[in-house]
PDB file of N, CA and C in Angstrom:
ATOM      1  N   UNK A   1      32.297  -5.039  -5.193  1.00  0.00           N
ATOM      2  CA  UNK A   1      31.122  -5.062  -4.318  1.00  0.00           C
ATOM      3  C   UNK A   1      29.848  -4.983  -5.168  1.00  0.00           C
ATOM      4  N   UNK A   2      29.162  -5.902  -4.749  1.00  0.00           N
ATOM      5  CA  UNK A   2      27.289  -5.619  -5.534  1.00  0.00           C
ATOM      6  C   UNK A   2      26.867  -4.462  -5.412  1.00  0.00           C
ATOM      7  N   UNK A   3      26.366  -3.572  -6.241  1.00  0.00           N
ATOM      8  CA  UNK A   3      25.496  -2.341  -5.501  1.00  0.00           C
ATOM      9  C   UNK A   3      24.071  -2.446  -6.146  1.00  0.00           C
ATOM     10  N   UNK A   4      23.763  -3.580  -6.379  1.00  0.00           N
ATOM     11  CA  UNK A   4      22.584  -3.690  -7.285  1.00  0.00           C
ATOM     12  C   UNK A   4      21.553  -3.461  -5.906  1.00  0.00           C
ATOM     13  N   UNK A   5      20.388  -2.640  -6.460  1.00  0.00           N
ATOM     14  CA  UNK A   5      19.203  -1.948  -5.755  1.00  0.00           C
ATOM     15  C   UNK A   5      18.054  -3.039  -5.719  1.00  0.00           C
ATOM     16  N   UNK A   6      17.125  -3.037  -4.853  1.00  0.00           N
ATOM     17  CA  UNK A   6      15.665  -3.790  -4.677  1.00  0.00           C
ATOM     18  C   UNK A   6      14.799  -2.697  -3.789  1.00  0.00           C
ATOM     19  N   UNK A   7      13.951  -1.882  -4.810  1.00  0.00           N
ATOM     20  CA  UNK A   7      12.907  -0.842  -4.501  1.00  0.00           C
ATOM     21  C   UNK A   7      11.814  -1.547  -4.758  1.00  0.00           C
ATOM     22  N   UNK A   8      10.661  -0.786  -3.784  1.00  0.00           N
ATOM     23  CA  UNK A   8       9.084  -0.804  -4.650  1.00  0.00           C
ATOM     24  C   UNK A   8       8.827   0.686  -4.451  1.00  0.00           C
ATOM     25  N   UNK A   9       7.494   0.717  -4.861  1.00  0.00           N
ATOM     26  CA  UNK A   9       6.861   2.097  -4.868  1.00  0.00           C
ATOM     27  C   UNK A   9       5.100   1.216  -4.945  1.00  0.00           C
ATOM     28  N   UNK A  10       4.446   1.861  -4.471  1.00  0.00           N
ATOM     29  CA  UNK A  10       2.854   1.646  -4.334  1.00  0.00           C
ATOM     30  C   UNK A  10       2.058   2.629  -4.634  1.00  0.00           C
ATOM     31  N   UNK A  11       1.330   2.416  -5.602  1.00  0.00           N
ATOM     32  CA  UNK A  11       0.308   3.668  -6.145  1.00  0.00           C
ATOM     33  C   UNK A  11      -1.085   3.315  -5.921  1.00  0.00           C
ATOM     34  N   UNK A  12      -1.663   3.526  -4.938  1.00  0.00           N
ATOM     35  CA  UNK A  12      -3.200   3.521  -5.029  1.00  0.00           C
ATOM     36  C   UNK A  12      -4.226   3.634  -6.185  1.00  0.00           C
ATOM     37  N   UNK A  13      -4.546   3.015  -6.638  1.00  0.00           N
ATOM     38  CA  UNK A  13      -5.089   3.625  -7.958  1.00  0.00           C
ATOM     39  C   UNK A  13      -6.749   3.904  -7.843  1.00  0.00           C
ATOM     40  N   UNK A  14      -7.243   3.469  -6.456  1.00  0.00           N
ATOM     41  CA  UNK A  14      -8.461   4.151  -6.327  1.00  0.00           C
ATOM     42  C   UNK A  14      -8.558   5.728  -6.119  1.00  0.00           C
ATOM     43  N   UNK A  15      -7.187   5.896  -5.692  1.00  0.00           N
ATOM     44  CA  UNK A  15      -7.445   7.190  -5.428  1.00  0.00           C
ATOM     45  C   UNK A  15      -5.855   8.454  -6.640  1.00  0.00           C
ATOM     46  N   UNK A  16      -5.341   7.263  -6.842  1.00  0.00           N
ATOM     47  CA  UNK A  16      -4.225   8.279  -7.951  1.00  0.00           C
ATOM     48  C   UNK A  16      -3.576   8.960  -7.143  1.00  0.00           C
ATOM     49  N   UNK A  17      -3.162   8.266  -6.543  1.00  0.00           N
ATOM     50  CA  UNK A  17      -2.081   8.665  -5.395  1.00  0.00           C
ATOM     51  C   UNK A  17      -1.027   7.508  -4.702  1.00  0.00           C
ATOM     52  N   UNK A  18      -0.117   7.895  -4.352  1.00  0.00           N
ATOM     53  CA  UNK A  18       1.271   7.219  -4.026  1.00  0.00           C
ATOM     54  C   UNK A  18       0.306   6.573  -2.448  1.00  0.00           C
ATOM     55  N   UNK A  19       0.872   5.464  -2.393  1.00  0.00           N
ATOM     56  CA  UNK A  19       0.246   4.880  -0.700  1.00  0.00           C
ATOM     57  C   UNK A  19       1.521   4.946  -0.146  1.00  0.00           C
ATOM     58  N   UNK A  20       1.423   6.089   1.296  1.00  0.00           N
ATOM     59  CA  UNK A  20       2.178   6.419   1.687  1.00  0.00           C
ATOM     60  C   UNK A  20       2.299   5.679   3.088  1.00  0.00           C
ATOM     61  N   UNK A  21       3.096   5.403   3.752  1.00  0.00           N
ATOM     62  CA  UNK A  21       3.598   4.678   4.795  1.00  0.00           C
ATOM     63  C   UNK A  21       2.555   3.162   5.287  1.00  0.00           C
ATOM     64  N   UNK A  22       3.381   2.882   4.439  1.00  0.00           N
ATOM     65  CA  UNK A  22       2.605   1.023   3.780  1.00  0.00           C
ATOM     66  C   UNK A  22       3.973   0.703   4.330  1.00  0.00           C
ATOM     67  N   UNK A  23       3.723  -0.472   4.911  1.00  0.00           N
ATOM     68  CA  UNK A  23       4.551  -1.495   6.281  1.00  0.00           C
ATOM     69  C   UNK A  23       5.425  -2.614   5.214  1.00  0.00           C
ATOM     70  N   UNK A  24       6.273  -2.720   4.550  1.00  0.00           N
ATOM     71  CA  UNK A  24       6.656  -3.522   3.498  1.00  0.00           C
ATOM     72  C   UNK A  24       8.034  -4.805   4.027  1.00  0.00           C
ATOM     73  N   UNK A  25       7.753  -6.021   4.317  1.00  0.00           N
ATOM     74  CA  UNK A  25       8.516  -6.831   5.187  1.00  0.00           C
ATOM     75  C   UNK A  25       9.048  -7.853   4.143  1.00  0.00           C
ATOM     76  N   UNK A  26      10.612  -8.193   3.550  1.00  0.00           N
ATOM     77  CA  UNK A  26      11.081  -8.660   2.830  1.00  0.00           C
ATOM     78  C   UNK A  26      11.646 -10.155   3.464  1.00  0.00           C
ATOM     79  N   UNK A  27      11.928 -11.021   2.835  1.00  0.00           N
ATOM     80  CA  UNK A  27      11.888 -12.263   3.026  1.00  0.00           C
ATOM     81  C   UNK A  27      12.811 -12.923   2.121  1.00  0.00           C
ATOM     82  N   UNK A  28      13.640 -13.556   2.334  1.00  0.00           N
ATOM     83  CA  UNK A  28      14.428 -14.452   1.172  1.00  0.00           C
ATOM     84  C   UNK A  28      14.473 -16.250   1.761  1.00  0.00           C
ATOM     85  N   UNK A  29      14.080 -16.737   0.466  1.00  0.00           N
ATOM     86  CA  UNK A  29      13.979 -18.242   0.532  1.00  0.00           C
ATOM     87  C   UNK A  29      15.525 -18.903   0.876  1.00  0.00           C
ATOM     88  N   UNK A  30      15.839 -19.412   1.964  1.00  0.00           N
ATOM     89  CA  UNK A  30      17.363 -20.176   1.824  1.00  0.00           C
ATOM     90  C   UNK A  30      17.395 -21.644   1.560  1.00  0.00           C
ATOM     91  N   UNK A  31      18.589 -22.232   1.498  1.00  0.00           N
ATOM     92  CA  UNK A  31      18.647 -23.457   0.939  1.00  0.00           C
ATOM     93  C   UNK A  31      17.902 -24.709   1.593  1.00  0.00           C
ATOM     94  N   UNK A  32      17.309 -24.603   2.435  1.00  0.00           N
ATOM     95  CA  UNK A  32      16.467 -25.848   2.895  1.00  0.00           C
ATOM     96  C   UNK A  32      15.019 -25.092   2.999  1.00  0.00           C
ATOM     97  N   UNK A  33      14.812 -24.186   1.872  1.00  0.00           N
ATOM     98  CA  UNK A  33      13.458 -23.720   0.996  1.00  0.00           C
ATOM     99  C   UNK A  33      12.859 -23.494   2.380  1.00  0.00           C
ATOM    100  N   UNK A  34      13.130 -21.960   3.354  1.00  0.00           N
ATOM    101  CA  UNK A  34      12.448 -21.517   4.474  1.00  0.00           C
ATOM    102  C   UNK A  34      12.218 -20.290   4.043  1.00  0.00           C
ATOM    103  N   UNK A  35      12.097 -19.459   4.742  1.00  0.00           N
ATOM    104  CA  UNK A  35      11.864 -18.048   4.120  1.00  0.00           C
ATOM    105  C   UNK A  35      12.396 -17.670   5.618  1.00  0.00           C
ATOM    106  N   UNK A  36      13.130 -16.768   5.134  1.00  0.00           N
ATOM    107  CA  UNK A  36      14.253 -15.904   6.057  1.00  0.00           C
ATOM    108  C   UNK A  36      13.761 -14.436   6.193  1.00  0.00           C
ATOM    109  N   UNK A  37      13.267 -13.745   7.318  1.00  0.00           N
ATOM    110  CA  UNK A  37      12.992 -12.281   7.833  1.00  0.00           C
ATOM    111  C   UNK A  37      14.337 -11.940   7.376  1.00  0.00           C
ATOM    112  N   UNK A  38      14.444 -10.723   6.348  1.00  0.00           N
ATOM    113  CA  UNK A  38      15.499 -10.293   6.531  1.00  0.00           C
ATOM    114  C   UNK A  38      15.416  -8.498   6.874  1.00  0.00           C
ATOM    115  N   UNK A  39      14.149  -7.913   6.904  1.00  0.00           N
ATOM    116  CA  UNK A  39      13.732  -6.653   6.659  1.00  0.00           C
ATOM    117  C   UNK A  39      12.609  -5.976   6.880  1.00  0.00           C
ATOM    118  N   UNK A  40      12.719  -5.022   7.298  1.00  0.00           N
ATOM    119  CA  UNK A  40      11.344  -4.715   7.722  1.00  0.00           C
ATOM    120  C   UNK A  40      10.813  -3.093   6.957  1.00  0.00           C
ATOM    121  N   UNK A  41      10.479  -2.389   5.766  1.00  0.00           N
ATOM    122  CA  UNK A  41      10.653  -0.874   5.661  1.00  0.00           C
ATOM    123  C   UNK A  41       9.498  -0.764   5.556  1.00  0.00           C
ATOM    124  N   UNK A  42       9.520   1.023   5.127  1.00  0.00           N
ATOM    125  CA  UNK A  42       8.302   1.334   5.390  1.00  0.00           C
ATOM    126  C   UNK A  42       8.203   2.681   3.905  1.00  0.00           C
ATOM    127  N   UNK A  43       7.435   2.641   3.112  1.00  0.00           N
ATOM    128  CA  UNK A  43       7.263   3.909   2.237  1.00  0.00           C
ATOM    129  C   UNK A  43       7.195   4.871   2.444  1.00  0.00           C
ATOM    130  N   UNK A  44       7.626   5.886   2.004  1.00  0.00           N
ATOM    131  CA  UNK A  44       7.690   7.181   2.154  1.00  0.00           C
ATOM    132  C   UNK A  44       6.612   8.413   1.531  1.00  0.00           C
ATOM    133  N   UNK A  45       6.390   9.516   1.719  1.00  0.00           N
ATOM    134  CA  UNK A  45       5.131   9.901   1.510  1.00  0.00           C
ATOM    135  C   UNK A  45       5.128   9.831  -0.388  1.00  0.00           C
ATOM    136  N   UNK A  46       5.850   9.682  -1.006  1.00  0.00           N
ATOM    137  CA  UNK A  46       5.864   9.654  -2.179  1.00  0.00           C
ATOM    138  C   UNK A  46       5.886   7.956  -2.513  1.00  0.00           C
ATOM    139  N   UNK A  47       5.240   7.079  -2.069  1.00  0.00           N
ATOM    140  CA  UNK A  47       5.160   5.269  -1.742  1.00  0.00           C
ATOM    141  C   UNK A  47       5.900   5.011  -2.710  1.00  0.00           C
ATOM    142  N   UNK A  48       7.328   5.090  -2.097  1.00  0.00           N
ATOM    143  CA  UNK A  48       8.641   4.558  -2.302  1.00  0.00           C
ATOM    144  C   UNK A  48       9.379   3.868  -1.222  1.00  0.00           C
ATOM    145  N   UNK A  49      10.084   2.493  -0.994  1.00  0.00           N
ATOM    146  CA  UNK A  49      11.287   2.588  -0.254  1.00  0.00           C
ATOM    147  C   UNK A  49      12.156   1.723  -0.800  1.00  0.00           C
ATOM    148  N   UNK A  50      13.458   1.806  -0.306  1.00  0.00           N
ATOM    149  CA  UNK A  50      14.766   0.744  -0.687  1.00  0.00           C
ATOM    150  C   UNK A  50      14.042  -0.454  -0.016  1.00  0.00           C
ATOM    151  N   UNK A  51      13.941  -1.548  -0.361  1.00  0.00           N
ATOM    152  CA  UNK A  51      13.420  -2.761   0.211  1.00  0.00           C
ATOM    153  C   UNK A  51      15.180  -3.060   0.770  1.00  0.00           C
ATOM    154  N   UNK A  52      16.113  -3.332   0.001  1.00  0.00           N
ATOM    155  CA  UNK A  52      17.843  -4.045   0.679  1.00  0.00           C
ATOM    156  C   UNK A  52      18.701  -2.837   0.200  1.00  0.00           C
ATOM    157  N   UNK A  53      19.702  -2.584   1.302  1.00  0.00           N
ATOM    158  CA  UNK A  53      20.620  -1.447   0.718  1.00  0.00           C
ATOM    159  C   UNK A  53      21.552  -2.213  -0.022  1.00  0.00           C
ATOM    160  N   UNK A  54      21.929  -1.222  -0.963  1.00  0.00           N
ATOM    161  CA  UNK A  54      23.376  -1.887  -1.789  1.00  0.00           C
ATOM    162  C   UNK A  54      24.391  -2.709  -1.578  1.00  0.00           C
ATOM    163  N   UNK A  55      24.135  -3.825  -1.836  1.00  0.00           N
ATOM    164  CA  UNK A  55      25.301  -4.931  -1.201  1.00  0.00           C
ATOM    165  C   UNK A  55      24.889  -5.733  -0.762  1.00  0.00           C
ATOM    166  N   UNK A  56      23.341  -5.545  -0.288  1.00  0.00           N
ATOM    167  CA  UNK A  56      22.502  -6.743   0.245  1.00  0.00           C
ATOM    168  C   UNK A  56      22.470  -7.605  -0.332  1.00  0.00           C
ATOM    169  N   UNK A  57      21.313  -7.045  -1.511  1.00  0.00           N
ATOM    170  CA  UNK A  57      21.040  -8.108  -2.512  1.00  0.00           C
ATOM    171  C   UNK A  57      22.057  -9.597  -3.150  1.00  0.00           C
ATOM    172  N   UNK A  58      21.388 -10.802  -2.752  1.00  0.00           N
ATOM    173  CA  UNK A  58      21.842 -11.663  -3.083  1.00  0.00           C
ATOM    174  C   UNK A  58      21.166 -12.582  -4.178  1.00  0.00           C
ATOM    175  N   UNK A  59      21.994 -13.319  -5.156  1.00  0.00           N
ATOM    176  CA  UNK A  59      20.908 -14.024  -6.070  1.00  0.00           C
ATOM    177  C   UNK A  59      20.134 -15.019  -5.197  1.00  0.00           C
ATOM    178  N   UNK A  60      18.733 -15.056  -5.672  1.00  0.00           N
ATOM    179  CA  UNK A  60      17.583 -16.026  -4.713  1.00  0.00           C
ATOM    180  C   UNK A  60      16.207 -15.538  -5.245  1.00  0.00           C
ATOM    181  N   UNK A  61      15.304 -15.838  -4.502  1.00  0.00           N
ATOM    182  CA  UNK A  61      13.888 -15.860  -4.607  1.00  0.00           C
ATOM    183  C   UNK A  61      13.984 -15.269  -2.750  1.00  0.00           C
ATOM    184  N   UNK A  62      13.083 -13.923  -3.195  1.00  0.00           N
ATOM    185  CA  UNK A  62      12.722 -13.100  -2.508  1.00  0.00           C
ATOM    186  C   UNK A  62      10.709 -12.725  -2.029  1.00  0.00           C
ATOM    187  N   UNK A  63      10.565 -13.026  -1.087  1.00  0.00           N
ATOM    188  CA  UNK A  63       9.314 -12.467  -0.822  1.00  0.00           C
ATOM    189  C   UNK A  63       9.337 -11.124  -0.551  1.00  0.00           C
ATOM    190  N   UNK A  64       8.193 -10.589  -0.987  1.00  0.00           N
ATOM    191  CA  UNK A  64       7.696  -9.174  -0.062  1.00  0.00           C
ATOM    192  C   UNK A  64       6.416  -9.016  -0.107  1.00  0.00           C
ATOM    193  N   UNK A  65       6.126  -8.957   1.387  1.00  0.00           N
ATOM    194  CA  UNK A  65       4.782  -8.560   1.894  1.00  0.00           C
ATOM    195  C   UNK A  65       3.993  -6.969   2.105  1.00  0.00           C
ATOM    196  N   UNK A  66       3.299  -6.592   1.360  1.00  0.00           N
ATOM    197  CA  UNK A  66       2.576  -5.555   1.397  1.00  0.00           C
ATOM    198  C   UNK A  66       1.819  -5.286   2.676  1.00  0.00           C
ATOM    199  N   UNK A  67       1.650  -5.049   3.690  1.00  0.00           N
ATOM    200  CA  UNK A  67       1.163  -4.741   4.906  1.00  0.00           C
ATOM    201  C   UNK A  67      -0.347  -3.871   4.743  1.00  0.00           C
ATOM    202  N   UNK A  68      -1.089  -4.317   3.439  1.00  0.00           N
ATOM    203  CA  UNK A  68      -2.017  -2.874   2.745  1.00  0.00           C
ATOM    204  C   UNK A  68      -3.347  -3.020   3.698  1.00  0.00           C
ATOM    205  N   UNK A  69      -3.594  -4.135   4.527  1.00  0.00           N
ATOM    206  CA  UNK A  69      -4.606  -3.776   5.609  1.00  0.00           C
ATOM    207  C   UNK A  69      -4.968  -2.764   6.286  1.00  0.00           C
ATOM    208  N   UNK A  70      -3.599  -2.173   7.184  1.00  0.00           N
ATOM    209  CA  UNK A  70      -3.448  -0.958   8.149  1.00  0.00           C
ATOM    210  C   UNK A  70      -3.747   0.423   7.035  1.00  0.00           C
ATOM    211  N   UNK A  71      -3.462  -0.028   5.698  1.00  0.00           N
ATOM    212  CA  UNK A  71      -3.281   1.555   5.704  1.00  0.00           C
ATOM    213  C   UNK A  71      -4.421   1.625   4.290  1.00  0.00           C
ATOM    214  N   UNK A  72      -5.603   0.681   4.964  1.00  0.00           N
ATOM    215  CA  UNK A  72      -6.861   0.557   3.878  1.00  0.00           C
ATOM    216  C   UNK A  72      -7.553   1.161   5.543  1.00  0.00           C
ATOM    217  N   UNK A  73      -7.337   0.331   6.666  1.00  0.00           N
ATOM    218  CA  UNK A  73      -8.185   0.743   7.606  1.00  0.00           C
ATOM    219  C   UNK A  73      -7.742   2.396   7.735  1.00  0.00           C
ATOM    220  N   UNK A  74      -6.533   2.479   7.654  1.00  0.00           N
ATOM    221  CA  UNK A  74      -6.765   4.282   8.494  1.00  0.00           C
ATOM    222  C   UNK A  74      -7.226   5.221   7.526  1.00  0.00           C
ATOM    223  N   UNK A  75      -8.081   4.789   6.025  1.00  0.00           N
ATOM    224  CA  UNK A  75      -8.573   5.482   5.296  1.00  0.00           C
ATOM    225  C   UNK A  75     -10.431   5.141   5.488  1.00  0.00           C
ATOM    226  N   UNK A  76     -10.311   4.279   6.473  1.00  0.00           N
ATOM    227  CA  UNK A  76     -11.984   3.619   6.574  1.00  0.00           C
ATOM    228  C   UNK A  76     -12.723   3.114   5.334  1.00  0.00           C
ATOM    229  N   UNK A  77     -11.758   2.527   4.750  1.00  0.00           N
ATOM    230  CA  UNK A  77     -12.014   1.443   3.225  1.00  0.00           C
ATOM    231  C   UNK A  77     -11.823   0.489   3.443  1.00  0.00           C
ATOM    232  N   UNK A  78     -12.674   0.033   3.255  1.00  0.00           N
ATOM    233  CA  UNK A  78     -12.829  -2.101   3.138  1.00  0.00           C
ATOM    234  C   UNK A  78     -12.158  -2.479   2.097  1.00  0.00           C
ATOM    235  N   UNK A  79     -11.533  -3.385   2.691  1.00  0.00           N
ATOM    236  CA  UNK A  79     -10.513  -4.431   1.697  1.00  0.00           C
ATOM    237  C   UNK A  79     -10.454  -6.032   2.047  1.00  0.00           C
ATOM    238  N   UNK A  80     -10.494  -6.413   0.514  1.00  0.00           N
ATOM    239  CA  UNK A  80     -10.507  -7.587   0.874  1.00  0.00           C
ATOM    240  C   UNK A  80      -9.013  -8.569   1.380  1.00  0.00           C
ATOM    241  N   UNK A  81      -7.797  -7.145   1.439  1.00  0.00           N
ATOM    242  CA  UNK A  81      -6.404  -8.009   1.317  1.00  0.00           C
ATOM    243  C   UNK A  81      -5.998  -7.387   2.659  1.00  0.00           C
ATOM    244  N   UNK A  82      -5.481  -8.146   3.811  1.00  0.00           N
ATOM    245  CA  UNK A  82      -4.612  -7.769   4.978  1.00  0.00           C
ATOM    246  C   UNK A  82      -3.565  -7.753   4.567  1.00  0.00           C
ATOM    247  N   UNK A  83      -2.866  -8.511   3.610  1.00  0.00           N
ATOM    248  CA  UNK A  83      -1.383  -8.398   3.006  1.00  0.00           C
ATOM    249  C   UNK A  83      -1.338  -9.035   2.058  1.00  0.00           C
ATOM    250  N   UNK A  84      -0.444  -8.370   1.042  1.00  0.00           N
ATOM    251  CA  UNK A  84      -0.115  -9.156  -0.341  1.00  0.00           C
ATOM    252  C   UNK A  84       1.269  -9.087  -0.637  1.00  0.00           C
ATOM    253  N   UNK A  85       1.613 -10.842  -1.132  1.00  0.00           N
ATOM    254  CA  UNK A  85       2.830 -11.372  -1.063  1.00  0.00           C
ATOM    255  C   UNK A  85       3.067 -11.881  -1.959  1.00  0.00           C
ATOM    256  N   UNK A  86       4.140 -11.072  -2.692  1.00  0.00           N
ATOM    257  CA  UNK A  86       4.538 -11.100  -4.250  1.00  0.00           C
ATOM    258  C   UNK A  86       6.435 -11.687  -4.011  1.00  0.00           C
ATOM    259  N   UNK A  87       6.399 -12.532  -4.553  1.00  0.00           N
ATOM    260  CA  UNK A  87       7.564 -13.678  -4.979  1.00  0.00           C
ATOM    261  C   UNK A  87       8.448 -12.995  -6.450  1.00  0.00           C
ATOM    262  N   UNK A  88       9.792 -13.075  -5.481  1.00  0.00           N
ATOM    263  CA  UNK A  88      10.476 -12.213  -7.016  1.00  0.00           C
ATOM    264  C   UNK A  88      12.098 -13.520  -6.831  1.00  0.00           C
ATOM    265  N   UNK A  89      11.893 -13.394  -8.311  1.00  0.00           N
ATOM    266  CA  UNK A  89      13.542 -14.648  -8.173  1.00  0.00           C
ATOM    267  C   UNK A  89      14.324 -13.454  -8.985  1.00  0.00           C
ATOM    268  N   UNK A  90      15.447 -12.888  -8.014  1.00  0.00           N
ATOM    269  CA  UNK A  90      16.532 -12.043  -8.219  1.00  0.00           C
ATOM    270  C   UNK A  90      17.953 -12.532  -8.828  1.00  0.00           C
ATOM    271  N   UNK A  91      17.722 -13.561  -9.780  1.00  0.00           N
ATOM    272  CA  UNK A  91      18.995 -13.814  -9.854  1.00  0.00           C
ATOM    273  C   UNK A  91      19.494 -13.679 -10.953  1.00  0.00           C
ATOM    274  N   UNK A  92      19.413 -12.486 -11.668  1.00  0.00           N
ATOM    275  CA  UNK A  92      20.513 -11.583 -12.401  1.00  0.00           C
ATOM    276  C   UNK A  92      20.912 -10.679 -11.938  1.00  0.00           C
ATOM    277  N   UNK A  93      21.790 -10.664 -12.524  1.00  0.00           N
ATOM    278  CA  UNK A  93      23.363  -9.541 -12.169  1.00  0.00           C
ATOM    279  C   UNK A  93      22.206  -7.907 -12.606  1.00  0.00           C
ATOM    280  N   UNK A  94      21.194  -7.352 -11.959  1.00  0.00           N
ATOM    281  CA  UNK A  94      20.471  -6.438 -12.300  1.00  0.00           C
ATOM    282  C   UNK A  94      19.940  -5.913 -11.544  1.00  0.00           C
ATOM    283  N   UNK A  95      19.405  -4.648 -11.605  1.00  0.00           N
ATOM    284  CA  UNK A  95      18.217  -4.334 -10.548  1.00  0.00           C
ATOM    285  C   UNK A  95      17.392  -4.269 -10.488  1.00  0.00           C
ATOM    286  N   UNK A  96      16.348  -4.611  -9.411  1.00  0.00           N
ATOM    287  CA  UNK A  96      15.087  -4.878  -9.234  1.00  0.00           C
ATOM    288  C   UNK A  96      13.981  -3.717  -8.331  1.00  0.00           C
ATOM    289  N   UNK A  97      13.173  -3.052  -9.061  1.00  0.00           N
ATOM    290  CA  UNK A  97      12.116  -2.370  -9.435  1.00  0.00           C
ATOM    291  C   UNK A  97      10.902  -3.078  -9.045  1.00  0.00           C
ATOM    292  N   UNK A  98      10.012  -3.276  -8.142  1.00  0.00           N
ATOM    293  CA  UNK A  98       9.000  -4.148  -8.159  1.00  0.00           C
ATOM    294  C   UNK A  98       7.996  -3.081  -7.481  1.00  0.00           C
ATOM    295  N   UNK A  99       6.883  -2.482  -8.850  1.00  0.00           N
ATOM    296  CA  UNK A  99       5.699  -1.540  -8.356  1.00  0.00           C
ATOM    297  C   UNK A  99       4.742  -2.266  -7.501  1.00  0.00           C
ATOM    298  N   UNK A 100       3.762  -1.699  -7.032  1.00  0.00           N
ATOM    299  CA  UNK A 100       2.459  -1.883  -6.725  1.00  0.00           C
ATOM    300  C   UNK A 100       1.410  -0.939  -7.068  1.00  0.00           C
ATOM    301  N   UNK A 101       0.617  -1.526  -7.995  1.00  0.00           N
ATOM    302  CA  UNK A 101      -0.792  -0.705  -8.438  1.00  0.00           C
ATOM    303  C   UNK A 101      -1.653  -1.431  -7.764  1.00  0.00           C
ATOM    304  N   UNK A 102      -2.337  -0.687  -6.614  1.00  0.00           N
ATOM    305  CA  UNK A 102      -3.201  -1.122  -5.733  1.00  0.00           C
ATOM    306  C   UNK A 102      -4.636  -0.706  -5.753  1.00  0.00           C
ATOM    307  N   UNK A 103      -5.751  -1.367  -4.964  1.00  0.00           N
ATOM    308  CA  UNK A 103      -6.593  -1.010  -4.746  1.00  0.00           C
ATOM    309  C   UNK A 103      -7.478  -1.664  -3.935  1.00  0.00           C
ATOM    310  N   UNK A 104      -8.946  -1.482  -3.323  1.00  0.00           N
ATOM    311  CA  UNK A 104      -9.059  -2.202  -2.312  1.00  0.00           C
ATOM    312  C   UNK A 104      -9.814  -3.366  -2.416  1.00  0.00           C
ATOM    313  N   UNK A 105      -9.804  -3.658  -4.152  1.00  0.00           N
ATOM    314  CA  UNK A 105     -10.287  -5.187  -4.570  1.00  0.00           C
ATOM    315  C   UNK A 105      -9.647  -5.743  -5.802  1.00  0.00           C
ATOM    316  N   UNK A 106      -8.565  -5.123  -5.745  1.00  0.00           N
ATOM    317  CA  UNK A 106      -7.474  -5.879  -6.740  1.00  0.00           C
ATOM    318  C   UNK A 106      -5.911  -4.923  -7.063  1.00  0.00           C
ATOM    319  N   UNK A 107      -5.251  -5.659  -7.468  1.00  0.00           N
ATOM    320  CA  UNK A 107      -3.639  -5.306  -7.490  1.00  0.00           C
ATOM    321  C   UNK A 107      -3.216  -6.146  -8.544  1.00  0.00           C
ATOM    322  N   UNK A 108      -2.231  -5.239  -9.210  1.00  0.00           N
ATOM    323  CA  UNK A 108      -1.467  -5.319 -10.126  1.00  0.00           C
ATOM    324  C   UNK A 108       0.475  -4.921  -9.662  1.00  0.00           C
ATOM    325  N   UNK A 109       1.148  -6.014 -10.423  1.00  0.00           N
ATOM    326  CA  UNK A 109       2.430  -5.539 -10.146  1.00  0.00           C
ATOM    327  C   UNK A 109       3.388  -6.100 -11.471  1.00  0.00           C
ATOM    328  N   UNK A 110       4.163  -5.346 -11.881  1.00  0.00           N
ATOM    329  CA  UNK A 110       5.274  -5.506 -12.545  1.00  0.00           C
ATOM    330  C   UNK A 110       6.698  -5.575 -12.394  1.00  0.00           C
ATOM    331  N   UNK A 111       7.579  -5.496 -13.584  1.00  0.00           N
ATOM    332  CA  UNK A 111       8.766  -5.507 -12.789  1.00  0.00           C
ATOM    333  C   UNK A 111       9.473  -4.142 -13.648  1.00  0.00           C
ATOM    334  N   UNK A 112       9.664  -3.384 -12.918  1.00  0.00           N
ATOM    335  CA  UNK A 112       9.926  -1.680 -13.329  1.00  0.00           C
ATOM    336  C   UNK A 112      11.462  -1.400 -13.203  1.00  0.00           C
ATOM    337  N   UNK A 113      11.754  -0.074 -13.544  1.00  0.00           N
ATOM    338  CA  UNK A 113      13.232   0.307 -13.784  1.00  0.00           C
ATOM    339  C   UNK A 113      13.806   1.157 -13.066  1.00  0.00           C
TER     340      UNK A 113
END
């Protein structure tokens, strides 16, 4: 069985703090190149969540959408992003780590451990 993992975590970096319950909606590209809803989570107060539980994960090209609008408005900070949608191609036998260093006029992301 696969048990390979697909997390993010989101760190605010205007404020140096974890962005906590950020709306995070995963997506995988299928073979007639659509993008497939497969998920819907949500971070935890430490802006972490499992994006696919163990076994999910399949090799492909994966979207995930950051939902960082709602949770720029319930801090009454202007932003210029309603959502940001970062493209990950999963297809090694590995696991996937994908941060967010945020803020409310630019973002950074890597691929973490």
């Amino acid at each position: 069985m696969d048990t390979r993992k697909f997390s993010t975590h989101i760190l605010d970096t205007s404020l140096g703090k974890a962005a906590a319950n950020v709306r995070v909606t995963v997506s995988r590209l299928d073979e007639i190149h659509e993008w497939r809803s497969l998920r819907a989570a949500q971070t935890n107060e430490d802006g972490r969540c499992q994006l696919l539980e163990p076994g999910q994960l399949q090799d492909g090209v994966y979207k995930l959408t950051f939902h960082v609008g709602a949770y720029f408005a319930e801090r009454n900070t202007k932003t210029i992003y309603p959502a940001i949608e970062i493209m990950v191609d999963c297809s090694e036998n590995q696991n996937y780590h994908i941060p967010l260093l945020l803020n409310p006029f630019g973002y950074s992301t890597y691929r973490g451990t």
